[in-house]
Protein backbone atom coordinates (compact mmCIF):
# COMPACT_ATOMS: atom_id res chain seq x y z
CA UNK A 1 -27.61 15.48 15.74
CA UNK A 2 -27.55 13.08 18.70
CA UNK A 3 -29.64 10.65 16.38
CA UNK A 4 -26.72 11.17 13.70
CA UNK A 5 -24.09 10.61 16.57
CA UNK A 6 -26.25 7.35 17.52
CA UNK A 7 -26.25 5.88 13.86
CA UNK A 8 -22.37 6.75 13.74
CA UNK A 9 -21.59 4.52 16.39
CA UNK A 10 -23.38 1.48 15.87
CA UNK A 11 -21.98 1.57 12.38
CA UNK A 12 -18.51 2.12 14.13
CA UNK A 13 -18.92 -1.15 16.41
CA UNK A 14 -20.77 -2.74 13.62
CA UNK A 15 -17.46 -2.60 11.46
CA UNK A 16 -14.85 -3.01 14.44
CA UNK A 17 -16.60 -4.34 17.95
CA UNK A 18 -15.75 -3.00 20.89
CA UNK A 19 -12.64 -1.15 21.10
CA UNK A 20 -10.84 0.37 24.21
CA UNK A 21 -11.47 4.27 24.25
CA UNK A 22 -7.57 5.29 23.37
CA UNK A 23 -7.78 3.19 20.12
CA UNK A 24 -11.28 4.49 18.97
CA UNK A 25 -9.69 7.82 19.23
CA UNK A 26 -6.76 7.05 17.23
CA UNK A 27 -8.86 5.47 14.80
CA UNK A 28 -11.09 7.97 14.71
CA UNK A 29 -8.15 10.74 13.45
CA UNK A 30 -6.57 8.28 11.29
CA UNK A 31 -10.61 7.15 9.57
CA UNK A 32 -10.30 11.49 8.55
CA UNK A 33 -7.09 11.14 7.74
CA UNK A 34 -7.32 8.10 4.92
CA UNK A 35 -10.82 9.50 3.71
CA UNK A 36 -8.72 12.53 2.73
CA UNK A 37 -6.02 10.15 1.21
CA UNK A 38 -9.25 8.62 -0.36
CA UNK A 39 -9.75 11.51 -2.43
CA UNK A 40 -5.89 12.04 -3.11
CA UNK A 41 -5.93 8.35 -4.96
CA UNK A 42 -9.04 8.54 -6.46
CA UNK A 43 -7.63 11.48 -8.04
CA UNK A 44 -4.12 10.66 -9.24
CA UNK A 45 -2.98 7.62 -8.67
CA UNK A 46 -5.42 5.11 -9.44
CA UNK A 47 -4.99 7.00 -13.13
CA UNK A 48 -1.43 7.76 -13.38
CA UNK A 49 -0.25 4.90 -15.48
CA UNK A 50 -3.55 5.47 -17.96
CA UNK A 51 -2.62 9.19 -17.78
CA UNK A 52 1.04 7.99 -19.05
CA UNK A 53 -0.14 6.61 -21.96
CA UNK A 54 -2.20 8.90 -23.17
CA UNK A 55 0.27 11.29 -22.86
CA UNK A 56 2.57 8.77 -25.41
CA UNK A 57 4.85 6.61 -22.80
CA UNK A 58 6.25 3.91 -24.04
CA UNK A 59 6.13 0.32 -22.67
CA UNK A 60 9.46 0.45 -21.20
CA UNK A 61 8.26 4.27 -19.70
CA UNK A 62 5.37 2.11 -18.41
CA UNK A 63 7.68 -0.41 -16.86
CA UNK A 64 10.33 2.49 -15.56
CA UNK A 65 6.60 3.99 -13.94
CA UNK A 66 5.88 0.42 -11.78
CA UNK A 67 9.57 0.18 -10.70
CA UNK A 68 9.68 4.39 -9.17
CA UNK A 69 6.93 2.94 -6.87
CA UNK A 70 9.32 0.87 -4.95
CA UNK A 71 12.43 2.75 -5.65
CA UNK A 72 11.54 4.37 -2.28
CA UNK A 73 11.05 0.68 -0.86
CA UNK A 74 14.31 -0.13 -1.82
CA UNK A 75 15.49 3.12 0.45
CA UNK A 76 13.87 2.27 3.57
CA UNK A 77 16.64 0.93 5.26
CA UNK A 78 18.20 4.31 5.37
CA UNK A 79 14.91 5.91 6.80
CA UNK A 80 16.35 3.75 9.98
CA UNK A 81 19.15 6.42 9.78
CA UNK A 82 17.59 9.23 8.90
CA UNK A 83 15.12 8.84 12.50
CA UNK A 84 18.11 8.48 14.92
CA UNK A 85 17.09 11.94 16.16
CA UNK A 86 13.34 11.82 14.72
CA UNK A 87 9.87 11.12 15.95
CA UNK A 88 8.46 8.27 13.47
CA UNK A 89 5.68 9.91 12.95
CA UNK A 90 6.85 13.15 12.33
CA UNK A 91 8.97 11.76 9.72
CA UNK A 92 6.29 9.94 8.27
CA UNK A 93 4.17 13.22 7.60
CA UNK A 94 7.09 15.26 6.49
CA UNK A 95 8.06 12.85 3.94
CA UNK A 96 4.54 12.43 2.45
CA UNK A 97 3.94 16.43 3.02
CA UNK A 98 7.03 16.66 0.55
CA UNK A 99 5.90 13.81 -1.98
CA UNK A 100 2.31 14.82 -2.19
CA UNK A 101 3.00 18.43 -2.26
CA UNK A 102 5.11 17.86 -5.67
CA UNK A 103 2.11 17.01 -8.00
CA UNK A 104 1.12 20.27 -7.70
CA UNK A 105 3.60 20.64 -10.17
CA UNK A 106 2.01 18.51 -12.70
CA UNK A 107 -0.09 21.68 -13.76
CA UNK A 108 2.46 22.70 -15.82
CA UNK A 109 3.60 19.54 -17.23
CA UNK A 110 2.18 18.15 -20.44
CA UNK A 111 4.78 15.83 -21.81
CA UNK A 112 4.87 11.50 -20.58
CA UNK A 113 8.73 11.91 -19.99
CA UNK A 114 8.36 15.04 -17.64
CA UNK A 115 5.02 13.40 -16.07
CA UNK A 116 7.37 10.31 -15.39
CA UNK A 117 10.27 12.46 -13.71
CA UNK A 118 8.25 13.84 -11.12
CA UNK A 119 5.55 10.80 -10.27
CA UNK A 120 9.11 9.55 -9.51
CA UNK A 121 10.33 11.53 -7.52
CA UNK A 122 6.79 10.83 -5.96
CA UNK A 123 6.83 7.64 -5.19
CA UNK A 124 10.50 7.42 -3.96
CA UNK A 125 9.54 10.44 -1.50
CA UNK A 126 6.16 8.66 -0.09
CA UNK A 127 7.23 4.97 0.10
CA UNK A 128 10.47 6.29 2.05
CA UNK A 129 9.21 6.03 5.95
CA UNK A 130 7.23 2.69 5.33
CA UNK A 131 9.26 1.58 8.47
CA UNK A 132 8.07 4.43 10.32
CA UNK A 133 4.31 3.61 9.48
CA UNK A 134 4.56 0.23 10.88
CA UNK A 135 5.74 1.05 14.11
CA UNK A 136 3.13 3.66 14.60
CA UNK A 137 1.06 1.25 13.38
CA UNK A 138 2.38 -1.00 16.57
CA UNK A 139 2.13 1.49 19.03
CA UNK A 140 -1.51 3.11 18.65
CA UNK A 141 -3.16 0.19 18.13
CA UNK A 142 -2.34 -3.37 20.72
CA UNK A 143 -2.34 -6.68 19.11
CA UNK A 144 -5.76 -7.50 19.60
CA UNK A 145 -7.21 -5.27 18.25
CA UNK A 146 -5.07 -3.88 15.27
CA UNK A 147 -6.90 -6.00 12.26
CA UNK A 148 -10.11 -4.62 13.28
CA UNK A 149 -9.15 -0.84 13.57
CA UNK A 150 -6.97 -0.55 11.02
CA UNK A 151 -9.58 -2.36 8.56
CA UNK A 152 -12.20 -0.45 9.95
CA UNK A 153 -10.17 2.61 8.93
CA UNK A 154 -9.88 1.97 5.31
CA UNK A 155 -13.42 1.25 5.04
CA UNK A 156 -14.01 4.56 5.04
CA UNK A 157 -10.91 5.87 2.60
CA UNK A 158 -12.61 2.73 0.77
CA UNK A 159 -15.97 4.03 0.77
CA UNK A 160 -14.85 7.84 -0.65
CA UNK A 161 -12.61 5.90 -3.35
CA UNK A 162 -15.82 4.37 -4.65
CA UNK A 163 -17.53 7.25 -4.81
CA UNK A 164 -14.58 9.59 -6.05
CA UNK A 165 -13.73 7.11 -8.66
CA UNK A 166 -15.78 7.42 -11.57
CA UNK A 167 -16.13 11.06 -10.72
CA UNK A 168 -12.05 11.71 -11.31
CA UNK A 169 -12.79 9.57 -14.64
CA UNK A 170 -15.03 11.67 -16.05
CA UNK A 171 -13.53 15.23 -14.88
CA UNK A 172 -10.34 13.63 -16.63
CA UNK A 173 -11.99 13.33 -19.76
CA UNK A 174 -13.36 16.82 -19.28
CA UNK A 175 -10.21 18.99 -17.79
CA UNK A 176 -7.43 16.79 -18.52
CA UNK A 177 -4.79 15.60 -15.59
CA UNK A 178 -3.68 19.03 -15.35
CA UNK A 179 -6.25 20.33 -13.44
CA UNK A 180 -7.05 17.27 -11.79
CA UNK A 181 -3.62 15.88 -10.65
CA UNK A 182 -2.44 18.95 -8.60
CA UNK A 183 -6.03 19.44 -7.18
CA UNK A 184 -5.98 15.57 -5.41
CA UNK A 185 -2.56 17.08 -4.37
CA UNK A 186 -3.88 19.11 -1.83
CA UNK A 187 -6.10 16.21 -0.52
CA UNK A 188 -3.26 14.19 0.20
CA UNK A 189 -1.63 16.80 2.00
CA UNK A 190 -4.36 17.37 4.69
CA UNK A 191 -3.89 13.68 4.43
CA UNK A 192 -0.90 13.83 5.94
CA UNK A 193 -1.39 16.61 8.46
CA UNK A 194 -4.11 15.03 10.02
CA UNK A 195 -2.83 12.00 10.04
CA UNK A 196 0.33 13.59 12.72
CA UNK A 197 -2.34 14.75 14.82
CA UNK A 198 -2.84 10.73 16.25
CA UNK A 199 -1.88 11.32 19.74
CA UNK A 200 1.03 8.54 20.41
CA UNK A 201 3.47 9.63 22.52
CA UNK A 202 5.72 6.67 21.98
CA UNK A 203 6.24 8.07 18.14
CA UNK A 204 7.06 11.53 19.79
CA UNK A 205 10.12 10.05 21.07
CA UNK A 206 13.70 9.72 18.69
CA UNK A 207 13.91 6.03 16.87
CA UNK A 208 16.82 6.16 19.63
CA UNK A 209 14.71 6.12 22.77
CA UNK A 210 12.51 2.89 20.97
CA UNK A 211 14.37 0.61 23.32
CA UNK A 212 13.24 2.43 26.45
CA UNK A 213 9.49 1.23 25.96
CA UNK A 214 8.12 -0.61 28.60
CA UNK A 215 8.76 -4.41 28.56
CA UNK A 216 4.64 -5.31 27.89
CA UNK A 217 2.33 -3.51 25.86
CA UNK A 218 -0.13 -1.10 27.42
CA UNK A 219 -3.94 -1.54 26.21
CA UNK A 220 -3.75 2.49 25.31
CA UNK A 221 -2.53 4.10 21.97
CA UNK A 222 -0.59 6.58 24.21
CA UNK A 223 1.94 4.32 24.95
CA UNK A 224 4.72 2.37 23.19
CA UNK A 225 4.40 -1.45 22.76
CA UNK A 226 8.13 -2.17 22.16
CA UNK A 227 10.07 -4.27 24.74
CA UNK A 228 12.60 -2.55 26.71
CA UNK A 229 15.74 -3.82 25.39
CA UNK A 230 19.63 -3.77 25.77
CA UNK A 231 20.50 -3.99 22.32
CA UNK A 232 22.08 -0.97 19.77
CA UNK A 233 20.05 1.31 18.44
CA UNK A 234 18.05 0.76 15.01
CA UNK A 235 20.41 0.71 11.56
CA UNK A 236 20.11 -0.75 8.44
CA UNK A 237 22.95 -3.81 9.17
CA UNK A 238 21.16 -5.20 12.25
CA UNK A 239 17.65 -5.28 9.60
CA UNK A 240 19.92 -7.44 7.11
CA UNK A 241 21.09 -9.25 10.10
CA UNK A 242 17.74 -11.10 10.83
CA UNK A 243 18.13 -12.99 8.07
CA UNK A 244 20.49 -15.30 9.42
CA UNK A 245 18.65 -15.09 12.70
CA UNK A 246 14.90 -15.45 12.26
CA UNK A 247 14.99 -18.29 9.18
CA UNK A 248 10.55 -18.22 9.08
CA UNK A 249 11.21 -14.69 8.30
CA UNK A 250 13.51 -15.41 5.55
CA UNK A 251 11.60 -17.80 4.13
CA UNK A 252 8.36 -15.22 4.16
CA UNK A 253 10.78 -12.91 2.08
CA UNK A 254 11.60 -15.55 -0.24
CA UNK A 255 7.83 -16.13 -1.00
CA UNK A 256 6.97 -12.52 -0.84
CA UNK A 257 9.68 -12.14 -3.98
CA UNK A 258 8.68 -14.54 -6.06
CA UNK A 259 4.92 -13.82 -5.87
CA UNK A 260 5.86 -10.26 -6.06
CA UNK A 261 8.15 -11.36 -9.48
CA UNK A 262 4.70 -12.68 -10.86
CA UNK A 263 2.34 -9.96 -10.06
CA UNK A 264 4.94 -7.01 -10.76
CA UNK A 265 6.36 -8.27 -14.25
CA UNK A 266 2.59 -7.68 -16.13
CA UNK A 267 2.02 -4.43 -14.49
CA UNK A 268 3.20 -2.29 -17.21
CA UNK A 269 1.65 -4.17 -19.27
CA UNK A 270 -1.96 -3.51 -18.03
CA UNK A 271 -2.73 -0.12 -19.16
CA UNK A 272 -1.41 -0.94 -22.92
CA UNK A 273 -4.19 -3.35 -22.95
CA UNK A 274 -6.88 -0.59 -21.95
CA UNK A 275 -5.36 1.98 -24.13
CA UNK A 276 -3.67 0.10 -27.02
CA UNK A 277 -6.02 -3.15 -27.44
CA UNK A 278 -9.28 -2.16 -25.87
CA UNK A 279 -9.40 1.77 -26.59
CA UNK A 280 -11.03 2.61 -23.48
CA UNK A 281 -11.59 6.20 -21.83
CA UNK A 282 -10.89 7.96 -18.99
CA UNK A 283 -14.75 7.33 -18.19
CA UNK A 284 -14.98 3.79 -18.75
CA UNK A 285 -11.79 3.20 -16.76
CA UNK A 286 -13.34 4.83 -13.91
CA UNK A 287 -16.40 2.90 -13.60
CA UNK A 288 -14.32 -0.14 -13.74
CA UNK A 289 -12.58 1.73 -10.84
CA UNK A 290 -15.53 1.99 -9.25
CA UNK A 291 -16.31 -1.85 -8.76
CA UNK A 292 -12.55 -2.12 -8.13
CA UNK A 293 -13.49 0.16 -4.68
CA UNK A 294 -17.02 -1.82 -4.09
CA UNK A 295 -15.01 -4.99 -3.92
CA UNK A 296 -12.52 -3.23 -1.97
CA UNK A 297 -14.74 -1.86 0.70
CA UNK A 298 -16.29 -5.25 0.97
CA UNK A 299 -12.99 -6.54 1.24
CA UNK A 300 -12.44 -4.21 4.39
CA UNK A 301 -15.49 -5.40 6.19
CA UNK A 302 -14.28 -8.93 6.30
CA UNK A 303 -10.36 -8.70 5.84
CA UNK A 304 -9.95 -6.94 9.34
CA UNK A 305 -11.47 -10.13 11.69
CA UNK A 306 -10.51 -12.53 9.36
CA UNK A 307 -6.50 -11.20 10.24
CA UNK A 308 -7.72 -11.18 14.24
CA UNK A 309 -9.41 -14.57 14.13
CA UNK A 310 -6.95 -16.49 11.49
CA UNK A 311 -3.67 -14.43 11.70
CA UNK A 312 -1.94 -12.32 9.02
CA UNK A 313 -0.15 -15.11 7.04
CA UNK A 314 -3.71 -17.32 6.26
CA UNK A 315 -4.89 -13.82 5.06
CA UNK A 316 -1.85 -12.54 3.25
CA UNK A 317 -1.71 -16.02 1.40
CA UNK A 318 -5.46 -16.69 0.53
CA UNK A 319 -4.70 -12.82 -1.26
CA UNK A 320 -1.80 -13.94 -2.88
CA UNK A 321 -4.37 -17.14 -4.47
CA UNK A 322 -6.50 -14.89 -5.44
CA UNK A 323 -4.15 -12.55 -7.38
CA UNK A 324 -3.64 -15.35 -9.98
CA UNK A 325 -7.07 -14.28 -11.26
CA UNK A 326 -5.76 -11.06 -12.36
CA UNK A 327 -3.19 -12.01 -15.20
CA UNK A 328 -5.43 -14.44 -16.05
CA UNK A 329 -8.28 -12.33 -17.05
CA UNK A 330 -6.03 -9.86 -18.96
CA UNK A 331 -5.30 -13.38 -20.99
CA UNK A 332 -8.59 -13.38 -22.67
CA UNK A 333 -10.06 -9.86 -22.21
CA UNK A 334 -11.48 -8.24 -25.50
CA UNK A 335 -13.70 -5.78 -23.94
CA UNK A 336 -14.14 -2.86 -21.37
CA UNK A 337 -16.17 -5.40 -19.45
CA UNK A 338 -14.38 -8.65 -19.57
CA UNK A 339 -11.28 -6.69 -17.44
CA UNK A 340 -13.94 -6.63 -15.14
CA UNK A 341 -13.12 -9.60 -13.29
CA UNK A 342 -10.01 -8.57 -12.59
CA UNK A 343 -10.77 -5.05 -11.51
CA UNK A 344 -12.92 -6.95 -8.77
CA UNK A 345 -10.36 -9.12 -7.64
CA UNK A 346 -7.84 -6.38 -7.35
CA UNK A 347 -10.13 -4.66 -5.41
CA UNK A 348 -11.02 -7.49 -3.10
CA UNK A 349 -7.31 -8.38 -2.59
CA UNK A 350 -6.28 -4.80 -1.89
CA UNK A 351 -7.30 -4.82 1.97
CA UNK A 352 -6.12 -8.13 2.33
CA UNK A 353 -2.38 -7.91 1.18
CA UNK A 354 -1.71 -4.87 2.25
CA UNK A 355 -3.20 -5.78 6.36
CA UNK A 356 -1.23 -9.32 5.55
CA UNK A 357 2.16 -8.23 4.89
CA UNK A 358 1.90 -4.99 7.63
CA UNK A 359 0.98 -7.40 10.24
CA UNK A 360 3.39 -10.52 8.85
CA UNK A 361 6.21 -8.52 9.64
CA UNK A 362 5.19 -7.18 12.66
CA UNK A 363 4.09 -11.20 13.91
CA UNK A 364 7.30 -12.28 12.50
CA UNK A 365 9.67 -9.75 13.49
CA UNK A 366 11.90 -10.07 17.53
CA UNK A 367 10.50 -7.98 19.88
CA UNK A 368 11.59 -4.41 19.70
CA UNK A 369 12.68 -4.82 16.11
CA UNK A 370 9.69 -3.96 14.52
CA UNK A 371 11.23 -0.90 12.17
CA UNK A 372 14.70 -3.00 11.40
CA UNK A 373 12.51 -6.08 9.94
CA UNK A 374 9.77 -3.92 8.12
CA UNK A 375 12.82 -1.91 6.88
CA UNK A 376 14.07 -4.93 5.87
CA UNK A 377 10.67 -6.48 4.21
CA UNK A 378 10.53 -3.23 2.34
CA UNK A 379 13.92 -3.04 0.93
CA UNK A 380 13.72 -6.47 -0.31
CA UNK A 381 9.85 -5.82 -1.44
CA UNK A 382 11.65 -2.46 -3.56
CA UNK A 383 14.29 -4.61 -4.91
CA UNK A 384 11.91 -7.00 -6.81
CA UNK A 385 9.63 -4.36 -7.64
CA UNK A 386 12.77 -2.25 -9.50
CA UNK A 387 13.38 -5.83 -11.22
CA UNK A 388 10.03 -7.58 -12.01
CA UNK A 389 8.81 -5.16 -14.73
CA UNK A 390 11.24 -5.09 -17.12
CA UNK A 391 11.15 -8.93 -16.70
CA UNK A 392 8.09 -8.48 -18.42
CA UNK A 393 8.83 -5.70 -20.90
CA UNK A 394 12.12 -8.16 -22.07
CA UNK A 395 10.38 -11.19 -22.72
CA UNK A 396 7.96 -8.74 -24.98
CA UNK A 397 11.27 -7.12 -26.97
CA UNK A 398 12.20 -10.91 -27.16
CA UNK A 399 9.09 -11.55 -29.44
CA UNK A 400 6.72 -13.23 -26.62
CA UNK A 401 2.95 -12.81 -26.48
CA UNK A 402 1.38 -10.81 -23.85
CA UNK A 403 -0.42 -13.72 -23.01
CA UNK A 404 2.93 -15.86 -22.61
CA UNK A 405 3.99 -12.97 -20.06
CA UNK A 406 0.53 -13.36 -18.24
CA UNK A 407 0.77 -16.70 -17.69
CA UNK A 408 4.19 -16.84 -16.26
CA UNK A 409 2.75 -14.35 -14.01
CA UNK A 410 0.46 -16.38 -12.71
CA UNK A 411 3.13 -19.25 -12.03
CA UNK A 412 5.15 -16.89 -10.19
CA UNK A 413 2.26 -16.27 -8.29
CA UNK A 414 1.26 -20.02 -7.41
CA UNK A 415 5.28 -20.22 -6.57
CA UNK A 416 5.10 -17.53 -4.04
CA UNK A 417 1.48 -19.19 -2.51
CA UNK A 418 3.07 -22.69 -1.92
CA UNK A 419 6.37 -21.17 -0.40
CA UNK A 420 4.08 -19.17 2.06
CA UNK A 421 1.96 -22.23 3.10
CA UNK A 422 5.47 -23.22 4.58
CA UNK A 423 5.84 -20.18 6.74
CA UNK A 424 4.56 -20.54 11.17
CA UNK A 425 3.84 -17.02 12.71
């Protein structure tokens, strides 16, 4: 056991150096926490828009699928509201309580329409406290050392996607979503209840009290990092406010739309090419899903001291160069195994983006606004993801090739790149 305990931690300061005691801890609850959620995507979501199809959506169902998952985005602003008298982080887990809990549901659904409802409900339900997330994110783990834990952590939900994967695939084929979908439901609750037991008693506090933080941030996850400050509480007019205040931050939204416009328009269009065009199964899809997770966890071991030693901008825009290379494949694939490519870059992209734009609104945001400019980031984020797909679904009904939408895509996404390179932390 102590040999086990031995080989645990070297691996732990192997993937994330030395780390003050308080945010090990945290770390340590959240790692259990996202190797539940782990399970929970492997399970559902990393099949839901296959799962559509099969089950007879249509391309515009496909496209109506992409924009539910930042309906809730879009809402985030109002989350502001909703935490005057609320803990962040006990919002946080009761919303995703509430939005995972609902696929239990999908037992007794067998029909794309139905299937569609409630993954939308989903999604608006689970992408509601995204505000909330980031400024727990602030206060448990300090500056220094945030790239490093919080990559560290989804190495390990990274490293039971890969292996969960291809297993989901093939039970899929074998039980149907049925079973499956309201099974990974339970994961992703105990997802969430573990998750509230990180022990930060800054998020115990209303959204309120935020301003009564001390005025530096304290090298322990136990206490807030938020400036004391005279200003009003929180709301969703002071978030829209920065714009005309903060004009680097603006121009980081601008980019983040238009690259968002490039990658979001050929989403739905994705999983007509594996279904309609290249006939694959649930099987093959998940072994594709499984290098998706290999590059992912590699992504992970790098992504987290690259954003430490480079800052979050260099690392959210060398993601946003490679995303071209996703469209792009989808241009010529003609088997299971030319999507390959992309699968790998999507994986090796999906650490990177999502530790970039956390931590770009954080670096960008005035101190103790943290939840006003990632409410703001994520409304804006929503918008264009409500937008982008049926940008892609016209041009179709308009008589373009698929190809012609892919490669707009991926000028979108050079567009966003450039306007980045113009943005200084």
């Amino acid at each position: 056991m102590r040999s086990l305990s031995a080989l645990l931690r070297r691996a732990e300061l192997a993937l994330t150096g030395p780390l003050p005691e308080s945010v090990r801890a945290a770390a340590r609850i959240e790692l259990v926490g996202a190797m539940l959620y782990g399970a929970f995507f492997a399970g559902s979501l990393g099949f839901l828009p296959v799962v559509l199809r099969r089950l007879g959506a249509t391309t515009d169902q496909l496209a109506l699928y992409v924009t539910f998952t930042y309906v809730g985005q879009l809402l985030s602003p109002l989350s502001i509201t909703l935490m005057r008298r609320r803990a962040p982080l006990r919002f946080a887990t009761a919303c995703w309580v509430a939005a995972r809990g609902s696929l239990v549901l999908a037992a007794v659904i067998a029909d794309a329409t139905w299937l569609l409802a409630l993954v939308g409900v989903f999604w608006v339900v689970e992408m509601l406290p995204a505000p909330a997330y980031a400024r727990v994110m602030e206060q448990i783990y300090p500056l220094r050392y945030r790239g490093r834990a919080m990559a560290g952590v989804r190495v390990g939900m990274t490293l039971v996607v890969l292996v969960a994967t291809p297993l989901a695939g093939a039970l899929l084929d074998q039980v149907g979503p049925r079973v499956l979908l309201p099974a990974a439901a339970v994961f992703g609750v105990l997802a969430a209840l573990v998750f509230a037991r990180v022990n930060v008693e800054g998020a115990e506090k209303p959204v309120s009290a935020e301003r009564a933080a001390p005025a530096e941030p304290a090298p322990t996850a136990s206490v807030a990092t938020a400036p004391s400050d005279s200003r009003s509480a929180p709301s969703p007019l002071s978030a829209i406010s920065a714009l005309w205040r903060n004009r680097p931050f603006g121009l980081y939204l601008a980019g983040l739309t238009v690259y968002g416009f490039g990658g979001v328009m050929a989403l739905p269009l994705y999983p007509v090419v594996q279904v309609s065009r290249l006939g694959l199964s649930y099987t093959q899809i998940g072994y594709l899903g499984l290098a998706q997770s290999l590059m992912w966890l590699v992504g992970f071991l790098y992504w987290g001291r690259l954003l430490d030693r480079r800052g979050p901008v260099w690392v959210l825009r060398l993601s946003m160069g490679l995303a071209a290379l996703v469209p792009l494949t989808y241009v010529f694939a003609g088997s299971a195994w030319a999507l390959l490519p992309a699968f790998l870059v999507q994986g090796l992209i999906q650490g990177g983006f999502e530790l970039g734009v956390t931590n770009t609104g954080i670096a960008l945001a005035e101190r103790g606004r943290v939840m006003e400019y990632t409410a703001l980031q994520t409304a804006v984020v929503g918008l264009r993801g409500m937008l982008a797909p049926f940008l892609g679904t016209l041009l179709l009904a308009l008589g373009a090739p698929d190809t012609a939408v892919f490669a707009l895509s991926v000028a979108l996404i050079a567009g966003g790149w450039i306007l980045l390179g113009r943005v200084r932390a």
